[in-house]
C-alpha atoms as a PDB file:
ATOM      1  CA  UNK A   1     -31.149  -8.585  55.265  1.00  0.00           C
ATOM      2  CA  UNK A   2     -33.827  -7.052  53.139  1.00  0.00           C
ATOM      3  CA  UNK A   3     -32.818  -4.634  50.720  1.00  0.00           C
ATOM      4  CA  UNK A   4     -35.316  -1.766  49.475  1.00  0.00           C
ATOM      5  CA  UNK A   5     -35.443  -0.494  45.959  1.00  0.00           C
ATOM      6  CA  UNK A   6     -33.178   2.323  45.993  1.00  0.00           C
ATOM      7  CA  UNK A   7     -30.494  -0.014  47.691  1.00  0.00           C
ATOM      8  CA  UNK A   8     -31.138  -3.060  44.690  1.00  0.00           C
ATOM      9  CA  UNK A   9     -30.845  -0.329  42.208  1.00  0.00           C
ATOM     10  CA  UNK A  10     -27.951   1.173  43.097  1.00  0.00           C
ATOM     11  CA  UNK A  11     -26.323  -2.483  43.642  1.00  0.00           C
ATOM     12  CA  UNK A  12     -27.367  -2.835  39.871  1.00  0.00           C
ATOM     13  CA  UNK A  13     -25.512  -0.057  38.824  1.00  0.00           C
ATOM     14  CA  UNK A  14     -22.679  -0.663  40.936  1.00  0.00           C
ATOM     15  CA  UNK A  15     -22.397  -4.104  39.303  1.00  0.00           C
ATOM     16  CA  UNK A  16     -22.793  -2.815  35.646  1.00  0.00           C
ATOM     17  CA  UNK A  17     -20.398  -0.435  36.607  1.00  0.00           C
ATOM     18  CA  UNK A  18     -17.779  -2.907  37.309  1.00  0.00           C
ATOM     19  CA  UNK A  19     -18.741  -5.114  34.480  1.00  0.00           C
ATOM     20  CA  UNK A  20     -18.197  -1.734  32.261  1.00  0.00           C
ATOM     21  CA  UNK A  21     -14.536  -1.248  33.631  1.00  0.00           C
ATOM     22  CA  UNK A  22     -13.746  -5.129  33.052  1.00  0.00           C
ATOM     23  CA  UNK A  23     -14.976  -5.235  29.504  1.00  0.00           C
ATOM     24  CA  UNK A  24     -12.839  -1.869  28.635  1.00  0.00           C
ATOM     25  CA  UNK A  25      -9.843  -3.142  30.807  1.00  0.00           C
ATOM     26  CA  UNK A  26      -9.232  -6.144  27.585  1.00  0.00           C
ATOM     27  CA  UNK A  27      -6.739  -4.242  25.204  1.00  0.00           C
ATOM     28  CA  UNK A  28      -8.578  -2.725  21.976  1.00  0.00           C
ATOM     29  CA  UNK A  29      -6.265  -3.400  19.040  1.00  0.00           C
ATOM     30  CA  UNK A  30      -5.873  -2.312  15.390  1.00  0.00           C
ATOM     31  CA  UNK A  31      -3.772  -3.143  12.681  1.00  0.00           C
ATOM     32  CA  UNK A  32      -2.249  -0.663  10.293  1.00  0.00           C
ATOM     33  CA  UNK A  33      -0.292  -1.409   6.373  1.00  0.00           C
ATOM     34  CA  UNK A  34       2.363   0.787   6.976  1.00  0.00           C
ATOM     35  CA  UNK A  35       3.911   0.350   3.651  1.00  0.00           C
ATOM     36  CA  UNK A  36       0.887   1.058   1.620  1.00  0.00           C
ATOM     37  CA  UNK A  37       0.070   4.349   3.609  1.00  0.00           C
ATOM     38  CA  UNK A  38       3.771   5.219   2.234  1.00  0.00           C
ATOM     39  CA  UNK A  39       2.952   4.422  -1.472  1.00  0.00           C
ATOM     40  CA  UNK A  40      -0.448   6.182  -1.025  1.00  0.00           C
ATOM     41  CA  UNK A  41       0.676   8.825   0.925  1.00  0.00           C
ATOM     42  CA  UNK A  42      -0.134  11.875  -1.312  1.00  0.00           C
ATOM     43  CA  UNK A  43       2.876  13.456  -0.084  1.00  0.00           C
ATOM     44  CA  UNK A  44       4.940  10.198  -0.763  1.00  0.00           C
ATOM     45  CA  UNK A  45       3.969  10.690  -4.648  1.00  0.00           C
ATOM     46  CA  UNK A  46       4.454  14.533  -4.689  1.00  0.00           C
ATOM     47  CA  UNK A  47       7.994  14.366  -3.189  1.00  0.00           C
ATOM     48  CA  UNK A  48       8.942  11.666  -5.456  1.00  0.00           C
ATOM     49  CA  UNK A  49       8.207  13.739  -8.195  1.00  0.00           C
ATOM     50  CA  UNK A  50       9.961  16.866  -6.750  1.00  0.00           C
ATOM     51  CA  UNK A  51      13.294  14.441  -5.766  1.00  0.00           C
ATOM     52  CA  UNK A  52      12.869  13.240  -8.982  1.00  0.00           C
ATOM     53  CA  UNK A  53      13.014  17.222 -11.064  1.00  0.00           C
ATOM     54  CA  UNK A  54      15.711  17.699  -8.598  1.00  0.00           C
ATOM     55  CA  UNK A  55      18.236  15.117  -9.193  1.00  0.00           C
ATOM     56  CA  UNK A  56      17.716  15.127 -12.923  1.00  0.00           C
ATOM     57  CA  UNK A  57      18.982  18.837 -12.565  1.00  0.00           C
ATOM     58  CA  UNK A  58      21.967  17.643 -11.022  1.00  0.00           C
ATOM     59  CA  UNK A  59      22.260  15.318 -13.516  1.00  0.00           C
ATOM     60  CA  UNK A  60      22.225  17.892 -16.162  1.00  0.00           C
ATOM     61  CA  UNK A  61      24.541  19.988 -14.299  1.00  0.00           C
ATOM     62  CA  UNK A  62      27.238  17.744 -14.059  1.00  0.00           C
ATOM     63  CA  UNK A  63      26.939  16.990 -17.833  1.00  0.00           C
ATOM     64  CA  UNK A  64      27.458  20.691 -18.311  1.00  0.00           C
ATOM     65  CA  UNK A  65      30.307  20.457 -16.017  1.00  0.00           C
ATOM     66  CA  UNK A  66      31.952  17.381 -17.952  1.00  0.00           C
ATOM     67  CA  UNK A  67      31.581  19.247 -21.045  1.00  0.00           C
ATOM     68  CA  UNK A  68      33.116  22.036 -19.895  1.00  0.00           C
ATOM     69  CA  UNK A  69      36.336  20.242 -18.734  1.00  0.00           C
ATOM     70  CA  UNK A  70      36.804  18.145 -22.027  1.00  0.00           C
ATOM     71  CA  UNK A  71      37.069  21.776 -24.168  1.00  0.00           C
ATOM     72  CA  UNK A  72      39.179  23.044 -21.618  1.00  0.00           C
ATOM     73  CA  UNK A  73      41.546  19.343 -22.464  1.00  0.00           C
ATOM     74  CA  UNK A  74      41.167  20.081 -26.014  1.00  0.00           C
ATOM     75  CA  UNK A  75      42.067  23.527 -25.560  1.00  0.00           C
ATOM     76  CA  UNK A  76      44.936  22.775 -23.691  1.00  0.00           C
ATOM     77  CA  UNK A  77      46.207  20.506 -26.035  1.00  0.00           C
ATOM     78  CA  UNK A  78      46.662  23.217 -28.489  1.00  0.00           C
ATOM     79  CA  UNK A  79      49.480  24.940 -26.344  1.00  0.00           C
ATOM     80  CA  UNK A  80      53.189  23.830 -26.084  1.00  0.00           C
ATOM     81  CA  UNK A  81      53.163  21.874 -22.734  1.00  0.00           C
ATOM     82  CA  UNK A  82      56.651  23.981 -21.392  1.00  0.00           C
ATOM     83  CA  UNK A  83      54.635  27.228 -22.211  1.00  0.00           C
ATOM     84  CA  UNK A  84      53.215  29.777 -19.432  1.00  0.00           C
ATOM     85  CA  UNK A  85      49.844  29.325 -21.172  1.00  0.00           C
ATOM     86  CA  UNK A  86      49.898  26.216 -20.801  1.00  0.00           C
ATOM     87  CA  UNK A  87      51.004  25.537 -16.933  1.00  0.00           C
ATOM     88  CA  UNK A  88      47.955  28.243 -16.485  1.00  0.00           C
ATOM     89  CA  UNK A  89      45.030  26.308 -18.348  1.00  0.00           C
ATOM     90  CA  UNK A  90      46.335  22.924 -17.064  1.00  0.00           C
ATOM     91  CA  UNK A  91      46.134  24.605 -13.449  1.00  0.00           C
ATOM     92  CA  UNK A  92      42.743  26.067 -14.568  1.00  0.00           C
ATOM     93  CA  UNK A  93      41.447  22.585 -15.367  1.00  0.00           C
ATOM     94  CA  UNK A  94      42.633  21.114 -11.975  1.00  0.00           C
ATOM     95  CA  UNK A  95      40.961  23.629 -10.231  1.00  0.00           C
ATOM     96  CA  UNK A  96      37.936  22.809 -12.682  1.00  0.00           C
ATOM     97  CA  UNK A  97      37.918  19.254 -11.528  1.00  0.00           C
ATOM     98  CA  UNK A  98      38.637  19.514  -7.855  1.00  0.00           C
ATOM     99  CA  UNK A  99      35.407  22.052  -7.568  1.00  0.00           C
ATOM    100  CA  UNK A 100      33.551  18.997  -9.995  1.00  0.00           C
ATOM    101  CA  UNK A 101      34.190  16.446  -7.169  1.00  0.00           C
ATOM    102  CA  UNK A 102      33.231  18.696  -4.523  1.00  0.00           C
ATOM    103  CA  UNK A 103      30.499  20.212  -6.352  1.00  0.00           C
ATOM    104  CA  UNK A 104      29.286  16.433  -6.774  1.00  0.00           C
ATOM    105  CA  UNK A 105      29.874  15.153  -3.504  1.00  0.00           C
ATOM    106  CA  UNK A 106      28.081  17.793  -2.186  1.00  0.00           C
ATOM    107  CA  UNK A 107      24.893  17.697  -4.222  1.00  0.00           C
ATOM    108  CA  UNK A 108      24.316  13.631  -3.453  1.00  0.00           C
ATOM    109  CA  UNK A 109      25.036  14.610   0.618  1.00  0.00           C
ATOM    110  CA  UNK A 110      22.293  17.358   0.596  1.00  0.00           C
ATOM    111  CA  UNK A 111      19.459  15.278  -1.868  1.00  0.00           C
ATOM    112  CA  UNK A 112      20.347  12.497   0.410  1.00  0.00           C
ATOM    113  CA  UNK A 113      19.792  14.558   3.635  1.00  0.00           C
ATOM    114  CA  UNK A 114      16.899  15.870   2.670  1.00  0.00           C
ATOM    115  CA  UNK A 115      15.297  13.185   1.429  1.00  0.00           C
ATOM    116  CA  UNK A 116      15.810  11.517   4.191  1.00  0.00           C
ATOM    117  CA  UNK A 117      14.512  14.261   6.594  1.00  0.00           C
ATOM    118  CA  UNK A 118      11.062  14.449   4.384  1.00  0.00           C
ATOM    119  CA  UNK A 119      10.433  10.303   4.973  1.00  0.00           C
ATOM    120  CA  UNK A 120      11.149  11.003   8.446  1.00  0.00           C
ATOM    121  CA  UNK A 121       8.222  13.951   8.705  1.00  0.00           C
ATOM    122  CA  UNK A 122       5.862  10.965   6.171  1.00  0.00           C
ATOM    123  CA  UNK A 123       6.588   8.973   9.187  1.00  0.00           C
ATOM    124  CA  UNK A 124       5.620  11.523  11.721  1.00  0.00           C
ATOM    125  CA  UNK A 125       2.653  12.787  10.119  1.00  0.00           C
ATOM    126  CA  UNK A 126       1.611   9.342   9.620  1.00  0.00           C
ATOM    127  CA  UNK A 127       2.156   8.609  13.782  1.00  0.00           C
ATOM    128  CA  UNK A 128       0.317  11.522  14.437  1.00  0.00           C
ATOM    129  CA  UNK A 129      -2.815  10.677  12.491  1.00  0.00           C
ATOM    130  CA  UNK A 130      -2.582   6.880  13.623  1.00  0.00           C
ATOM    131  CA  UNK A 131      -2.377   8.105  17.413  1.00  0.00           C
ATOM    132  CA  UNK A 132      -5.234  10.547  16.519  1.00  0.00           C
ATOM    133  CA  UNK A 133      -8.073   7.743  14.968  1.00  0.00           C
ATOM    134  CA  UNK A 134      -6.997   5.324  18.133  1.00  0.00           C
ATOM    135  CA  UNK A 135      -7.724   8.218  20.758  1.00  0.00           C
ATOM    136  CA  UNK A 136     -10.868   8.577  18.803  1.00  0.00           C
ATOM    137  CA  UNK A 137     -11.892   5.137  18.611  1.00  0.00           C
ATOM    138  CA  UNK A 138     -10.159   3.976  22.176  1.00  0.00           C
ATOM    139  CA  UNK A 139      -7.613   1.778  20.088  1.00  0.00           C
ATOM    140  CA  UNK A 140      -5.171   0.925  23.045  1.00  0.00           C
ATOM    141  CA  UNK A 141      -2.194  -0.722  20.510  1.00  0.00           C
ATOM    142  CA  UNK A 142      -2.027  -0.353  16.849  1.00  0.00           C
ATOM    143  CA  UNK A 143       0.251  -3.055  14.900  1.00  0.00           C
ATOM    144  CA  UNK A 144       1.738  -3.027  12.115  1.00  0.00           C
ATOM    145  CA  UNK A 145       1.069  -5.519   8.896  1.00  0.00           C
ATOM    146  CA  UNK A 146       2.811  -6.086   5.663  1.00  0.00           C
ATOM    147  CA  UNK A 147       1.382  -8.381   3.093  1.00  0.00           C
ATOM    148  CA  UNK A 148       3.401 -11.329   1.987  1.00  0.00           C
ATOM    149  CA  UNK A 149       4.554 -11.415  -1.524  1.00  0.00           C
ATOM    150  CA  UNK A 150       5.187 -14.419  -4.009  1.00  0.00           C
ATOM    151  CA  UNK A 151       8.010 -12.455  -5.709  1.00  0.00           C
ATOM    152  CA  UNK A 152      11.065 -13.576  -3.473  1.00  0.00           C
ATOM    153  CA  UNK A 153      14.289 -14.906  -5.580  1.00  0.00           C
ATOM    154  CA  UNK A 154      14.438 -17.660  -3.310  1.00  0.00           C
ATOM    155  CA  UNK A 155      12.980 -19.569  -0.721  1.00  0.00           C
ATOM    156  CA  UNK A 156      15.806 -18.234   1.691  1.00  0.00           C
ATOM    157  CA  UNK A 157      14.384 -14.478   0.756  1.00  0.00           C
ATOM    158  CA  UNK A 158      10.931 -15.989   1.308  1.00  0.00           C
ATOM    159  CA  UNK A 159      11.328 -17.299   4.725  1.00  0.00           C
ATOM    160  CA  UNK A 160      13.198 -14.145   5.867  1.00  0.00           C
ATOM    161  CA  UNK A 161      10.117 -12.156   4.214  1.00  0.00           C
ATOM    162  CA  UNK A 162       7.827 -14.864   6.532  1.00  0.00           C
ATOM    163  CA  UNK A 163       9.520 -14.214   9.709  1.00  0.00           C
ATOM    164  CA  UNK A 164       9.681 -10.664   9.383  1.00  0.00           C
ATOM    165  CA  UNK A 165       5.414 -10.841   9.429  1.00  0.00           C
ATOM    166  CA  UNK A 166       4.535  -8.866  12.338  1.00  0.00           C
ATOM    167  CA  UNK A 167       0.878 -10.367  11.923  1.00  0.00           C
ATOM    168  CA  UNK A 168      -0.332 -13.346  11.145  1.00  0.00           C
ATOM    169  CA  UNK A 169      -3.662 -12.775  11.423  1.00  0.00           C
ATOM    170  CA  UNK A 170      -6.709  -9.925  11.603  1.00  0.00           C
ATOM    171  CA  UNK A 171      -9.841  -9.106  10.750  1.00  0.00           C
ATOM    172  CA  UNK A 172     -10.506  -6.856   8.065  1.00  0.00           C
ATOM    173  CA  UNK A 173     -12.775  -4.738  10.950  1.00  0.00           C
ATOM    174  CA  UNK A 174      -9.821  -3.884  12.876  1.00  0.00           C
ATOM    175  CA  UNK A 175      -7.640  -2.392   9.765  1.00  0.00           C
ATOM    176  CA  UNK A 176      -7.351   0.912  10.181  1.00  0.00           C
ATOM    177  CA  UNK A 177      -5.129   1.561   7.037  1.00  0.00           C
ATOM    178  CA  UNK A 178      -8.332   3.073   4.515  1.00  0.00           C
ATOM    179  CA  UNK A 179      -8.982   5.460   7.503  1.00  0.00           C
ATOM    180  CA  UNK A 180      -5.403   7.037   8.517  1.00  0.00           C
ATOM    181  CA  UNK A 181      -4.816   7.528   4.306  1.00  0.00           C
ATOM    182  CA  UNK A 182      -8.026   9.144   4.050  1.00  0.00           C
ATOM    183  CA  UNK A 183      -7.025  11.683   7.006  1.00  0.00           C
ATOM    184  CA  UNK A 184      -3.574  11.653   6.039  1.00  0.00           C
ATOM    185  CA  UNK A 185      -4.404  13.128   2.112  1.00  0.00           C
ATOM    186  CA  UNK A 186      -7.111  15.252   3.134  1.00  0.00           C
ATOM    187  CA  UNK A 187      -4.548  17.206   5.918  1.00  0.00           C
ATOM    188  CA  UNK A 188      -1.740  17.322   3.327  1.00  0.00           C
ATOM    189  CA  UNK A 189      -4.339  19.133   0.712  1.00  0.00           C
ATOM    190  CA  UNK A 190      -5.558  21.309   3.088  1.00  0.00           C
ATOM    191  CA  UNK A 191      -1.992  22.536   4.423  1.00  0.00           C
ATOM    192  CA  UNK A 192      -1.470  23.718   0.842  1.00  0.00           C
ATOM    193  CA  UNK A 193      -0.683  20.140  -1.325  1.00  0.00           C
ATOM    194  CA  UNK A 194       2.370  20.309  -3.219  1.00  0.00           C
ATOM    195  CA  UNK A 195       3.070  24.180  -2.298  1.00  0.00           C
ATOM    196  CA  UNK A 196       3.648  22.806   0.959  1.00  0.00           C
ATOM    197  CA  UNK A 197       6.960  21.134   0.332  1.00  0.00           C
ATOM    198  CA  UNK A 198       8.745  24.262  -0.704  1.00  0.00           C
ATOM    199  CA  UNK A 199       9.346  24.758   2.500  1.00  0.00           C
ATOM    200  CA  UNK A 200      12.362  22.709   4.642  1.00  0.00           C
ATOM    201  CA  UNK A 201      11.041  19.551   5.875  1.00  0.00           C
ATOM    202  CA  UNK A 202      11.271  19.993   9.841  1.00  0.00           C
ATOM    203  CA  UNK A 203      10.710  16.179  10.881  1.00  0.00           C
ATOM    204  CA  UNK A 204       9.603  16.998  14.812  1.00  0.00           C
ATOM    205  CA  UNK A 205       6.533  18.717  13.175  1.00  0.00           C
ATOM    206  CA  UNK A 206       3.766  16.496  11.744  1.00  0.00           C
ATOM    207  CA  UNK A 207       2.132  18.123   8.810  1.00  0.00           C
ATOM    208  CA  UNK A 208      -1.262  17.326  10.989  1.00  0.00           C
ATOM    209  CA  UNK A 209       0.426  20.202  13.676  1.00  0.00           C
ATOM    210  CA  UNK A 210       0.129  22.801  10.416  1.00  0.00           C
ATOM    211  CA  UNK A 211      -3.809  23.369  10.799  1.00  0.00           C
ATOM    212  CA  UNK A 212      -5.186  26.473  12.006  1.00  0.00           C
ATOM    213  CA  UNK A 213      -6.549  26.628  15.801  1.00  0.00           C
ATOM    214  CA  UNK A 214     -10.293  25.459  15.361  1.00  0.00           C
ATOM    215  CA  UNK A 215      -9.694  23.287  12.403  1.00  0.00           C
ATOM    216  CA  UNK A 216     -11.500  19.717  12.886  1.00  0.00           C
ATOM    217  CA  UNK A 217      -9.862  16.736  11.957  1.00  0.00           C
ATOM    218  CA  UNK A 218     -11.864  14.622   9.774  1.00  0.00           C
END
């Protein structure tokens, strides 16, 4: 059978073609340091500091609190313990410490909560931005990596640290890490920086979700 030119080309093409699709069909893969895109995270550092301011104010408070308690002890020590004054400011000073413990208990539930909330939307945001660069660059499956450290206790610590590594190996081309950060911090400072966690952290929306329609992504 003799094939004309039209027919070989197309046969070409149909071959590259297929070549094409079995070259993209092999998995592209990239490796991400999760932990250091917490630390650099410029939202990581800013809520720190504000977590920081906060519980340092509770702090404070309860020293207030304390303080106010041990007059109202000395005070009541003044007063004849079988006198009416006396039943009142001990009942007074109860009530003082039952709100304290409440008052306390309270204050480490809601930092707690929130805290935890905010890590959760780092997290998100930094899913969002990962899932963004491997759309953009066809990455099928992004891994994780953490860098092993010589600063275990033990060599029990150590070999937990070792079998924990989710990679044992990559190239340096297929770290992704310098990229995400650099989206990552230029997002947060566009969405307003530090002005932007004044608001409740709502941990189903990525802080990448907060630009305006027609905004690129870098």
């Amino acid at each position: 059978m003799k094939w004309n030119g039209t027919q070989t080309v197309a046969a070409a093409a149909l071959v590259c073609s297929f070549a094409a699709s079995a070259v993209r069909a092999e998995p592209s893969i990239a490796v991400l340091d999760l932990a250091r895109v917490f630390e650099e995270y410029e939202m990581t550092r800013d809520l720190e500091e504000m977590f920081d301011q906060k519980r340092r104010a509770a702090t404070e408070e309860a020293e207030q609190r304390r303080a106010s308690m041990e007059q109202m002890r000395r005070a009541l020590a003044a007063f004849d313990p079988v006198s009416a004054d006396f039943a009142r400011r001990e009942e007074d000073l109860a009530r003082a410490q039952v709100d304290f413990e409440v008052w306390s208990g309270l204050t480490e539930k809601h930092l707690k909560a929130d805290h935890k909330k905010w890590l959760l939307k780092i997290y998100r945001d930094t899913q969002t931005t990962v899932a963004e660069t491997a759309a953009q660059r066809q990455i099928d499956l992004v891994l994780t990596y953490d860098k092993l450290t010589d600063d275990a206790p033990d060599s029990i610590a150590l070999r937990q640290q070792i079998l924990l590594q989710k990679v044992i190996y990559h190239s340096t081309r297929i770290d992704i890490t310098d990229e995400v950060l650099t989206r990552l911090n230029r997002s947060y400072r566009a969405n307003g920086g530090i002005r932007s966690l004044q608001a409740p952290a709502d941990a189903t929306k990525s802080n990448r979700d907060d630009q305006k329609p027609g905004t690129k992504n870098p």
